[in-house]
C-alpha atoms as a PDB file:
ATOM      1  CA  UNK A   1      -3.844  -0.166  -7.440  1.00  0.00           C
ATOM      2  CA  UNK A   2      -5.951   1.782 -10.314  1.00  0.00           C
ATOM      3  CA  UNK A   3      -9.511   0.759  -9.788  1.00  0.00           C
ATOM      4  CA  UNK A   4     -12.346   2.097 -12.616  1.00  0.00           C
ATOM      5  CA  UNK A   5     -16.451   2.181 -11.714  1.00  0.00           C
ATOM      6  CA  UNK A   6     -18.882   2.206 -13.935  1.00  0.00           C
ATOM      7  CA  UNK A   7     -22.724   2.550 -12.811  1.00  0.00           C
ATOM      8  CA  UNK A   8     -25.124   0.881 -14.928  1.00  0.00           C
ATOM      9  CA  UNK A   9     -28.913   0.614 -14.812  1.00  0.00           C
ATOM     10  CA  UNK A  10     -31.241   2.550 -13.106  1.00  0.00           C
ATOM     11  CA  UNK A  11     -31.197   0.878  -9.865  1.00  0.00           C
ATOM     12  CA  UNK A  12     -27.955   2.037  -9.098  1.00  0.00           C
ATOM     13  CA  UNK A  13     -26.070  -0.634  -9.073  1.00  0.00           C
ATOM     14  CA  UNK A  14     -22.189  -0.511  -9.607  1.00  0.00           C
ATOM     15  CA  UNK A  15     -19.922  -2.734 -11.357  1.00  0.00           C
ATOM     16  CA  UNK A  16     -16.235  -2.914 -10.207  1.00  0.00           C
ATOM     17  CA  UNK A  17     -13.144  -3.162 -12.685  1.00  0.00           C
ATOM     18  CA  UNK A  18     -10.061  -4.745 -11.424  1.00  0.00           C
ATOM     19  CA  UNK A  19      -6.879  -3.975 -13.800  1.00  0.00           C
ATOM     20  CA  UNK A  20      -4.986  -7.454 -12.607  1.00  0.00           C
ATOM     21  CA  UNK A  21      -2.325  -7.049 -15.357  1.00  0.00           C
ATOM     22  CA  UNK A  22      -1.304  -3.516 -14.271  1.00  0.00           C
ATOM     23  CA  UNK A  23      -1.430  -5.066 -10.477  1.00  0.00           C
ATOM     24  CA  UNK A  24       0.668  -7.823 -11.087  1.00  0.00           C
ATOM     25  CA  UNK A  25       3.149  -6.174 -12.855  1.00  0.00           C
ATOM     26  CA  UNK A  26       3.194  -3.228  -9.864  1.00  0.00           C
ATOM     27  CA  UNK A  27       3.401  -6.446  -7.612  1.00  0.00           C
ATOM     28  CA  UNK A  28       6.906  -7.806  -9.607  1.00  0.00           C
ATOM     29  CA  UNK A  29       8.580  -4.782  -9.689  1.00  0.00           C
ATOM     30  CA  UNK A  30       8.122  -4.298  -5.800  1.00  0.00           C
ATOM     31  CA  UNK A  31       9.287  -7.950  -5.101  1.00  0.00           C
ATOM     32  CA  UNK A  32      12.313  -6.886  -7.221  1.00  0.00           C
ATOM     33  CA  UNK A  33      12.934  -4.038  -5.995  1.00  0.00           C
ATOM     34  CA  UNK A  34      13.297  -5.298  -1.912  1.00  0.00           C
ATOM     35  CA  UNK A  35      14.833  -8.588  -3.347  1.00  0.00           C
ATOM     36  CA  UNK A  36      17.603  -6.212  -4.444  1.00  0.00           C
ATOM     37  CA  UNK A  37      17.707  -4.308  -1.175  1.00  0.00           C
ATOM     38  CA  UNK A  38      17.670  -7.722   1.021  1.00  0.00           C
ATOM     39  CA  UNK A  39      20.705  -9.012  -1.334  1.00  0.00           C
ATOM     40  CA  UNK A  40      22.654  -5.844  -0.763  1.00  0.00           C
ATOM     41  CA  UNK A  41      22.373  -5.675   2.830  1.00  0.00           C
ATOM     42  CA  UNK A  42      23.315  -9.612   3.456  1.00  0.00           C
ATOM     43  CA  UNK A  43      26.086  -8.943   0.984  1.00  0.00           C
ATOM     44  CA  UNK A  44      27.380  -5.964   2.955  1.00  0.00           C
ATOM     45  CA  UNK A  45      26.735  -7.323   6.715  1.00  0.00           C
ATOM     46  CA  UNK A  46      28.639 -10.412   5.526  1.00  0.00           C
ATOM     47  CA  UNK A  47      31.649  -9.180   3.947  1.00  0.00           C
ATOM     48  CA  UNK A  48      31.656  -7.123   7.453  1.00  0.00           C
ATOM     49  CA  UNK A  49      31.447 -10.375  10.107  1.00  0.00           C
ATOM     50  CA  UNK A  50      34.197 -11.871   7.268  1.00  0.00           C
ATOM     51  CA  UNK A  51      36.573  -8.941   8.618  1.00  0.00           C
ATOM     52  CA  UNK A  52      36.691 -10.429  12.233  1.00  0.00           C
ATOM     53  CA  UNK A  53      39.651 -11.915  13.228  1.00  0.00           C
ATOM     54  CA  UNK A  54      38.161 -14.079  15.826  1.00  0.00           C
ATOM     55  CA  UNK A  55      36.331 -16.885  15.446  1.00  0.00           C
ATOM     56  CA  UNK A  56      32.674 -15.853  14.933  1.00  0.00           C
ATOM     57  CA  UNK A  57      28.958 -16.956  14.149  1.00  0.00           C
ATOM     58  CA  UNK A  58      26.573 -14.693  11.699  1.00  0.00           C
ATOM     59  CA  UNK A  59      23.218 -15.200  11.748  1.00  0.00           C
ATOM     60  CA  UNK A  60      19.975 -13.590  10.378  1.00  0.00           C
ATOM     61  CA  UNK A  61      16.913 -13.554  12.097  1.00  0.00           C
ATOM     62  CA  UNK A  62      13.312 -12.888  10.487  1.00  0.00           C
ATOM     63  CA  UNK A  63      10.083 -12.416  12.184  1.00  0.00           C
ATOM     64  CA  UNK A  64       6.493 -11.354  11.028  1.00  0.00           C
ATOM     65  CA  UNK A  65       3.172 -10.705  12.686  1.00  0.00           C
ATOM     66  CA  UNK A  66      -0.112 -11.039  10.707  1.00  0.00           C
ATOM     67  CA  UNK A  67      -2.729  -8.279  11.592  1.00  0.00           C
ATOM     68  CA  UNK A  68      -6.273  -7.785  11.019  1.00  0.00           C
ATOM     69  CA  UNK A  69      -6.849  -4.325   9.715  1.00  0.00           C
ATOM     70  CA  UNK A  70      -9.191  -1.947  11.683  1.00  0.00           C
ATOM     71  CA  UNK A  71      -8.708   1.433   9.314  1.00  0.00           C
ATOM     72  CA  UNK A  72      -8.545   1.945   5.669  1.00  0.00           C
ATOM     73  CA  UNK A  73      -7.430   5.341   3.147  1.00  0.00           C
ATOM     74  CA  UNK A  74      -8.637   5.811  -0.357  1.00  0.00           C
ATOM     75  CA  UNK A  75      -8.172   8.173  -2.905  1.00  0.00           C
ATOM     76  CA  UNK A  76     -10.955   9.044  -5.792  1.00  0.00           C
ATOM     77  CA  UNK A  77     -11.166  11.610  -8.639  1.00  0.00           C
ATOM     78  CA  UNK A  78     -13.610  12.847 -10.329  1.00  0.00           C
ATOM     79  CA  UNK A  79     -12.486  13.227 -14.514  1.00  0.00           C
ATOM     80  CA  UNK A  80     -14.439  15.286 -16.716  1.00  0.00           C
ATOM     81  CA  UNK A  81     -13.951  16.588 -20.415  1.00  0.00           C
ATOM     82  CA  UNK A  82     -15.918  19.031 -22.368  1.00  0.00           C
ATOM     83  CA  UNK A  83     -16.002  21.638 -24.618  1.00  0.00           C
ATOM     84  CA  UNK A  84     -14.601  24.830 -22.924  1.00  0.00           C
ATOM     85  CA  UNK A  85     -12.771  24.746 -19.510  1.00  0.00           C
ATOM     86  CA  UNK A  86     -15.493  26.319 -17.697  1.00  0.00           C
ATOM     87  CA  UNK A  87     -17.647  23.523 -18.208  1.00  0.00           C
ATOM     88  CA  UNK A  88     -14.981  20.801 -17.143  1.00  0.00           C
ATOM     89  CA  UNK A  89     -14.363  22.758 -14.025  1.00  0.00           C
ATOM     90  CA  UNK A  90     -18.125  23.350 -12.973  1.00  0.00           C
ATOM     91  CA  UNK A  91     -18.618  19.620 -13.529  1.00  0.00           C
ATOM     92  CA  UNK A  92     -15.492  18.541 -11.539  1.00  0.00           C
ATOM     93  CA  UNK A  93     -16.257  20.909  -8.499  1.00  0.00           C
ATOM     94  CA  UNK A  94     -20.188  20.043  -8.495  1.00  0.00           C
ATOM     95  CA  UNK A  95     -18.983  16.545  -8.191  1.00  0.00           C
ATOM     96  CA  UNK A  96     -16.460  17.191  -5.709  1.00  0.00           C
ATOM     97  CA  UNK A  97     -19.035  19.006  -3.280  1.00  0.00           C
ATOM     98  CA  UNK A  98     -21.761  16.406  -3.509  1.00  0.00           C
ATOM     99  CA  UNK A  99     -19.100  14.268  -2.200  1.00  0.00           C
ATOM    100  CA  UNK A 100     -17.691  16.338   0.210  1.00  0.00           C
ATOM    101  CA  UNK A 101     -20.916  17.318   1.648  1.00  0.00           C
ATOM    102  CA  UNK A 102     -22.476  13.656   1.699  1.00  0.00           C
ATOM    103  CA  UNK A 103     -18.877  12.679   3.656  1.00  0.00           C
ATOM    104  CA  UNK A 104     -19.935  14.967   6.177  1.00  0.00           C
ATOM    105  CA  UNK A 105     -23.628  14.473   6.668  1.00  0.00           C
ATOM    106  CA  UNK A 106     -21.887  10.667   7.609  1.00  0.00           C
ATOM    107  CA  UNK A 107     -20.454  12.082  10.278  1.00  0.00           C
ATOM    108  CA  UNK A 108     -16.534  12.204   8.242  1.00  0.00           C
ATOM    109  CA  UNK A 109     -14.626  14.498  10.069  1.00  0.00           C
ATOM    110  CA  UNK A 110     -12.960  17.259   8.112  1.00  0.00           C
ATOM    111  CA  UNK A 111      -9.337  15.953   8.875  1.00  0.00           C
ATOM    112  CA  UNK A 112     -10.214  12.906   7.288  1.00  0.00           C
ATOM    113  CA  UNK A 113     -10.520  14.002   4.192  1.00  0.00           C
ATOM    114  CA  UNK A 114      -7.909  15.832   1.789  1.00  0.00           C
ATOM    115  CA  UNK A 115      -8.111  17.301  -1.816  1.00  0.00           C
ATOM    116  CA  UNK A 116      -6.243  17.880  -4.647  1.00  0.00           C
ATOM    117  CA  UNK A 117      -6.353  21.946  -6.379  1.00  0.00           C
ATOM    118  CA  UNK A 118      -8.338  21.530  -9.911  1.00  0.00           C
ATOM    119  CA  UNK A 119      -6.177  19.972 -12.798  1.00  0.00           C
ATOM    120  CA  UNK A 120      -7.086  21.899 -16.225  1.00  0.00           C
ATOM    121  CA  UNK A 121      -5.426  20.512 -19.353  1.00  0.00           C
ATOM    122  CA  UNK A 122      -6.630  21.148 -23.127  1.00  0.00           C
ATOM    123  CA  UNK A 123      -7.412  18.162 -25.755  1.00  0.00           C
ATOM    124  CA  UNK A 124      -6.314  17.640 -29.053  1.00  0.00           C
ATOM    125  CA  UNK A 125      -6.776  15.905 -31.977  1.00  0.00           C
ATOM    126  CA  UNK A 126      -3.734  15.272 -34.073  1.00  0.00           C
ATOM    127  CA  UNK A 127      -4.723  14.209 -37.834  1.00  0.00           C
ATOM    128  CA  UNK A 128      -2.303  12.545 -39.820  1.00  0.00           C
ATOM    129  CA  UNK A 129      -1.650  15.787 -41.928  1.00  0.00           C
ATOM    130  CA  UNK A 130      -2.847  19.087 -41.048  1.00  0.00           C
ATOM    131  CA  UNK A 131      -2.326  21.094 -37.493  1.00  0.00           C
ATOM    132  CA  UNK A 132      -3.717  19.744 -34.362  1.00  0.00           C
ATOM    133  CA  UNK A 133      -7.255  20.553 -33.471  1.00  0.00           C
ATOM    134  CA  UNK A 134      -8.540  21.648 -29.707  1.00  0.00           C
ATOM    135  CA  UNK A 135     -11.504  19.011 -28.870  1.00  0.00           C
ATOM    136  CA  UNK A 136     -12.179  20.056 -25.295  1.00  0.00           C
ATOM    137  CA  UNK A 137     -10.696  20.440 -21.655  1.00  0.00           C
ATOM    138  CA  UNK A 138     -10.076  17.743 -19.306  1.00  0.00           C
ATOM    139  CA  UNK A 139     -10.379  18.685 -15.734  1.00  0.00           C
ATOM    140  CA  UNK A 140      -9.930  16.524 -12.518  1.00  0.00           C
ATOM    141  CA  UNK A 141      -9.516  16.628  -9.056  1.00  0.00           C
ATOM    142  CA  UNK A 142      -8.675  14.349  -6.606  1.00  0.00           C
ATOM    143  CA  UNK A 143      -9.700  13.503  -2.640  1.00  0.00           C
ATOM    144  CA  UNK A 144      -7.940  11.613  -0.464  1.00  0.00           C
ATOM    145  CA  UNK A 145     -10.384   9.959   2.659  1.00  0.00           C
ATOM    146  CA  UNK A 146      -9.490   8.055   5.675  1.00  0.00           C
ATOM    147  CA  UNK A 147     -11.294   5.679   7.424  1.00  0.00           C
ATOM    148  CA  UNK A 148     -11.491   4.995  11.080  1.00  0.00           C
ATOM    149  CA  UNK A 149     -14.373   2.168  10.812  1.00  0.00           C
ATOM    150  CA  UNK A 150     -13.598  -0.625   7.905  1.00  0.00           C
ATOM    151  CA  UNK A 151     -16.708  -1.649   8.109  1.00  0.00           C
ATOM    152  CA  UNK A 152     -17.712   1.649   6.208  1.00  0.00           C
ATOM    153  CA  UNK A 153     -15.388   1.828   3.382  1.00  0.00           C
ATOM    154  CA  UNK A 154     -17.973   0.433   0.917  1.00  0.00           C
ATOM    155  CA  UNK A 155     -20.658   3.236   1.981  1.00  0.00           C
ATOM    156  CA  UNK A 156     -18.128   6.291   1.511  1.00  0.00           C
ATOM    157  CA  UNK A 157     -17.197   4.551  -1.920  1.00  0.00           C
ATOM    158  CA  UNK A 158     -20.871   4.056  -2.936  1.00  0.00           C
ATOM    159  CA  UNK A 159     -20.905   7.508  -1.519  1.00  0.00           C
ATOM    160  CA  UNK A 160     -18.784   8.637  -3.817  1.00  0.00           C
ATOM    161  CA  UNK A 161     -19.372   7.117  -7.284  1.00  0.00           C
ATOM    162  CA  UNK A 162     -23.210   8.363  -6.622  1.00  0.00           C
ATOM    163  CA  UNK A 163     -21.863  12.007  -5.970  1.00  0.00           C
ATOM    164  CA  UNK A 164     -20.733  11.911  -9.706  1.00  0.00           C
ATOM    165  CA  UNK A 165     -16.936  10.598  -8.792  1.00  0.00           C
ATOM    166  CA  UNK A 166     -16.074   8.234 -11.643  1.00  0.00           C
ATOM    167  CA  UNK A 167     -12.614   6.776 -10.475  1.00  0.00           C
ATOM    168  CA  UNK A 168     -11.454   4.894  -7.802  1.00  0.00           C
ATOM    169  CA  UNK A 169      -7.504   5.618  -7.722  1.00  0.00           C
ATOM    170  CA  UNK A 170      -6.270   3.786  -4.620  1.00  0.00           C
ATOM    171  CA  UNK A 171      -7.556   1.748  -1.673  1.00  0.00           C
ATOM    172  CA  UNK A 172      -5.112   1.322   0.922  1.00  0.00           C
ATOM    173  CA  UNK A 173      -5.960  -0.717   4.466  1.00  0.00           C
ATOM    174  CA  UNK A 174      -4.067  -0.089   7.723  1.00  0.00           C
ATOM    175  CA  UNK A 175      -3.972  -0.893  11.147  1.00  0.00           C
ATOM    176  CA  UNK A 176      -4.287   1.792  13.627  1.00  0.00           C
ATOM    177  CA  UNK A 177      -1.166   0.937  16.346  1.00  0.00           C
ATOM    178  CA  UNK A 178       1.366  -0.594  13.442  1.00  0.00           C
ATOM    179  CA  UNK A 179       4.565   0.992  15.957  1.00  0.00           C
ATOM    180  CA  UNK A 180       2.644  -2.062  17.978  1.00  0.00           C
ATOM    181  CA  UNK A 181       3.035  -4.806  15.490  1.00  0.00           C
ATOM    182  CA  UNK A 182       6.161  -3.434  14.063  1.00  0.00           C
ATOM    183  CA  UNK A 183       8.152  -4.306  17.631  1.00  0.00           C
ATOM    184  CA  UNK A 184       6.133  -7.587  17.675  1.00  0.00           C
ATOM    185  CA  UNK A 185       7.649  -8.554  14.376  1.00  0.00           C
ATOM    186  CA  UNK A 186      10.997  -7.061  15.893  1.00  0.00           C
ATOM    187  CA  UNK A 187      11.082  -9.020  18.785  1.00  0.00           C
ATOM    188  CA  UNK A 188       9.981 -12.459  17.409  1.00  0.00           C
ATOM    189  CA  UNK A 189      13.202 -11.681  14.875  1.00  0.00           C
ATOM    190  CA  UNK A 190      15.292 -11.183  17.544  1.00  0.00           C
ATOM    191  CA  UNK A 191      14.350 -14.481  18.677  1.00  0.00           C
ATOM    192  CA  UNK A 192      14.756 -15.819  15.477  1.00  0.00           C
ATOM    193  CA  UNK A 193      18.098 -15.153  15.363  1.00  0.00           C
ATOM    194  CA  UNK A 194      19.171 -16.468  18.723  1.00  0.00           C
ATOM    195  CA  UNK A 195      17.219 -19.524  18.100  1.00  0.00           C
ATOM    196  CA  UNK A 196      19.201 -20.466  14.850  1.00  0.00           C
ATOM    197  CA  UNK A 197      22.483 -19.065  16.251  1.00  0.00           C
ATOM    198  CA  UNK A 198      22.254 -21.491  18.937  1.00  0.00           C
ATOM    199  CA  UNK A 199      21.213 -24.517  17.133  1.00  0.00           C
ATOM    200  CA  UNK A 200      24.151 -23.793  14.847  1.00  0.00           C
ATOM    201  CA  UNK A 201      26.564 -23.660  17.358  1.00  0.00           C
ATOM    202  CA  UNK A 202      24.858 -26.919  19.146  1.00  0.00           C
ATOM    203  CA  UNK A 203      25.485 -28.277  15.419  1.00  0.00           C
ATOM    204  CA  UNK A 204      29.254 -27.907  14.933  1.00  0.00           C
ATOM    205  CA  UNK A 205      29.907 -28.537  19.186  1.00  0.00           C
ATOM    206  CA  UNK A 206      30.958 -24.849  19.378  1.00  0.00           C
ATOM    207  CA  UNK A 207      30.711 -23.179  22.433  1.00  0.00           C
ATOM    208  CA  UNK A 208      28.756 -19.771  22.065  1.00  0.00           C
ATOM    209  CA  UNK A 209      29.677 -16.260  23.075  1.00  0.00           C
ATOM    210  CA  UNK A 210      28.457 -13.455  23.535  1.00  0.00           C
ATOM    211  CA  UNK A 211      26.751 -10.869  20.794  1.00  0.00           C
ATOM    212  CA  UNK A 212      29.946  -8.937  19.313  1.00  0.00           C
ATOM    213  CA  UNK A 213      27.472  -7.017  17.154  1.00  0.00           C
ATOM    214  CA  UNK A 214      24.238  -5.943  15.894  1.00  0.00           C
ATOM    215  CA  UNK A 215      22.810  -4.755  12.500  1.00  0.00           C
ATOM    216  CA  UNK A 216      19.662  -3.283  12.308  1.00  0.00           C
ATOM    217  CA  UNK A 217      17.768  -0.989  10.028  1.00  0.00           C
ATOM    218  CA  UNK A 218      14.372  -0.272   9.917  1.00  0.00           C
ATOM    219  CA  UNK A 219      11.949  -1.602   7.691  1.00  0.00           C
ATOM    220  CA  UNK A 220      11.355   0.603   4.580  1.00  0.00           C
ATOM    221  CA  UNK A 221       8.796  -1.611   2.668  1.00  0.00           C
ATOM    222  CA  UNK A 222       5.410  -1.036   3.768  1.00  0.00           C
ATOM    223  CA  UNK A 223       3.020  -3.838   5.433  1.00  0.00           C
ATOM    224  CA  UNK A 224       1.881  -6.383   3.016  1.00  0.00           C
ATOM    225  CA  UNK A 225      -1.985  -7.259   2.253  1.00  0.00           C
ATOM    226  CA  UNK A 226      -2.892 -10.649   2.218  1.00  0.00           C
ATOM    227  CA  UNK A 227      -6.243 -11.380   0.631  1.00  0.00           C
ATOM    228  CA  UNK A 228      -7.952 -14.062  -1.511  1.00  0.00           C
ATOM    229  CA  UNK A 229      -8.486 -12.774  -5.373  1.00  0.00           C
ATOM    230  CA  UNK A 230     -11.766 -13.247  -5.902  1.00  0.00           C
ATOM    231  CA  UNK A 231     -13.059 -13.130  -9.816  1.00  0.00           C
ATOM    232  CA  UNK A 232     -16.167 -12.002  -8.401  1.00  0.00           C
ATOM    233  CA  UNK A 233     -15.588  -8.423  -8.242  1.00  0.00           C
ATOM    234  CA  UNK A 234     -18.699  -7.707  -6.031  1.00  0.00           C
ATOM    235  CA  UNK A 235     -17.629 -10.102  -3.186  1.00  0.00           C
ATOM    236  CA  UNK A 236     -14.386  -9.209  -3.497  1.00  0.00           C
ATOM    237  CA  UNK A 237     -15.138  -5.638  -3.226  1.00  0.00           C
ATOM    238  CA  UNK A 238     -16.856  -6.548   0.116  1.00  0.00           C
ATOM    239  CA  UNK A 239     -14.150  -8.813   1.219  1.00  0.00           C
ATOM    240  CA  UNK A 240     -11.750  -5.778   3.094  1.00  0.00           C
ATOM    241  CA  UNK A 241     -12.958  -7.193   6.367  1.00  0.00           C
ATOM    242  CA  UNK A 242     -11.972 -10.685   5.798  1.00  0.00           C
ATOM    243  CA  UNK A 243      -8.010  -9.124   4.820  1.00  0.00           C
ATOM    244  CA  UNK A 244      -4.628  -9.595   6.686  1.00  0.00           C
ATOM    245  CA  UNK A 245      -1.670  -7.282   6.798  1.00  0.00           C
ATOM    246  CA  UNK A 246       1.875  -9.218   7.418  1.00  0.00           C
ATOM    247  CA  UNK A 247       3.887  -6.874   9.353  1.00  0.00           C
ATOM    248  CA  UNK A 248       7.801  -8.129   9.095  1.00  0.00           C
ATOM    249  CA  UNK A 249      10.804  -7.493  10.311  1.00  0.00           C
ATOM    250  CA  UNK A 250      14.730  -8.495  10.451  1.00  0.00           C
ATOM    251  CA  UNK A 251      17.971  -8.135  12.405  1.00  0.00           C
ATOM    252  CA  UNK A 252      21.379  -9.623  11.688  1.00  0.00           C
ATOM    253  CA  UNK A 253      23.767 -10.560  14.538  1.00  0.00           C
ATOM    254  CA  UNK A 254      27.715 -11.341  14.980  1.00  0.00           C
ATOM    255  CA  UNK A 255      28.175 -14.111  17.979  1.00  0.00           C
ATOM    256  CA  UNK A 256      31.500 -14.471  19.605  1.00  0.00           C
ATOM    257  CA  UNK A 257      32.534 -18.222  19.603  1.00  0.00           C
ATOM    258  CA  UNK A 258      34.545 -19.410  22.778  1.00  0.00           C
ATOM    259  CA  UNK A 259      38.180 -21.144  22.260  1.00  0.00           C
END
């Protein structure tokens, strides 16, 4: 999620830019993406259980557990552009140190926070005829902070745009024991499964065995956020606390069916 701040007026008041199109394209491509990787693993679990000679049951079973998020990481940089590279880099590491300073006088811990090495890249200007022309130096850096208390994300990031950071790059929230809702999710899958393998069975008047085999991988998407879009930026900048994170999970599973 790319997330610009401006600051206007004198009062210090911030306004918050959301780029939805860029989000909502970032949000199809992920859906494709694990819609491909669910298709390819039914596709290769069932063309396995269709290789059994006996007679056999297949079922998948899903499970997910919604969690309220107690931790949060973001990642700012600061951007500047000037005339000579000095410049851009005094500005950039000025900014960075308010920040880093005002983190710690907050009581931020120093392993909480991460930063980037300074980013130094010339500008041009490229007429339509002639050779380009140097216009300045761009120089960022970026710091990575995470957050043990939600409830004080929106200080460090008022924190940070009034340090002289002018971009918010990513805001990501967490739960702290997610090995704990992971097996949650895992378990209420595995239930999942038995539940629909035996209503199946109860369906057709087949007798069923006992588990011939087990498919598991582990999750590799990451746990989804589920909040409200607000078109109030404001509120829904201070809307982390009312978030959910759907943990999920899956397991397929080969039943013997009795003659």
């Amino acid at each position: 999620m790319s997330v610009s701040h401006g600051m206007t007026g004198q009062s210090g008041s911030f306004t918050y830019y959301v780029i939805i199109n860029y989000m909502n394209k970032v949000r199809e491509m992920k859906k494709l993406s694990l819609a491909v990787i669910a298709l390819s693993t039914s596709l290769s679990f069932g063309a396995m259980a269709n290789e059994l000679s006996f007679p056999h049951l297949s079922t998948t079973g899903y499970g997910e557990v919604v969690a309220k998020p107690d931790m949060a990481e973001f990642s700012v940089q600061v951007v500047e552009t000037t005339m000579t590279a000095e410049q851009a880099k005094q500005s950039v590491d000025k900014a960075v140190e308010a920040f880093l300073t005002k983190l710690k006088q907050q009581g931020v811990a120093a392993e909480q926070i991460t930063s980037t090495n300074l980013y130094l890249s010339p500008q041009y200007h490229y007429p339509k005829k002639g050779q380009a022309e140097l216009v300045g130096y761009r120089a960022s850096r970026t710091i990575t902070v995470t957050v043990d208390e939600l409830e004080k994300l929106n200080s460090y990031l008022d924190t940070a745009l009034s340090a002289g950071i002018n971009q918010v790059d990513n805001i990501s929230l967490k739960v702290k024991d997610e090995a704990k809702y992971q097996q949650q999710a895992r378990l209420a899958a595995i239930k999942d499964a038995q539940q629909k393998a035996q209503s199946l069975a109860q369906g057709f008047a087949q007798d069923l065995g006992k588990v011939w085999q087990i498919n598991y991988n582990s999750p590799s998407s990451r746990p989804v956020l589920m909040r409200a879009m607000s078109m109030d930026m404001k509120s829904e900048s201070n809307g982390y606390q009312d978030s959910t994170i759907v943990i999920r999970d899956r397991v397929d599973v080969v039943y013997r069916l009795e003659d």
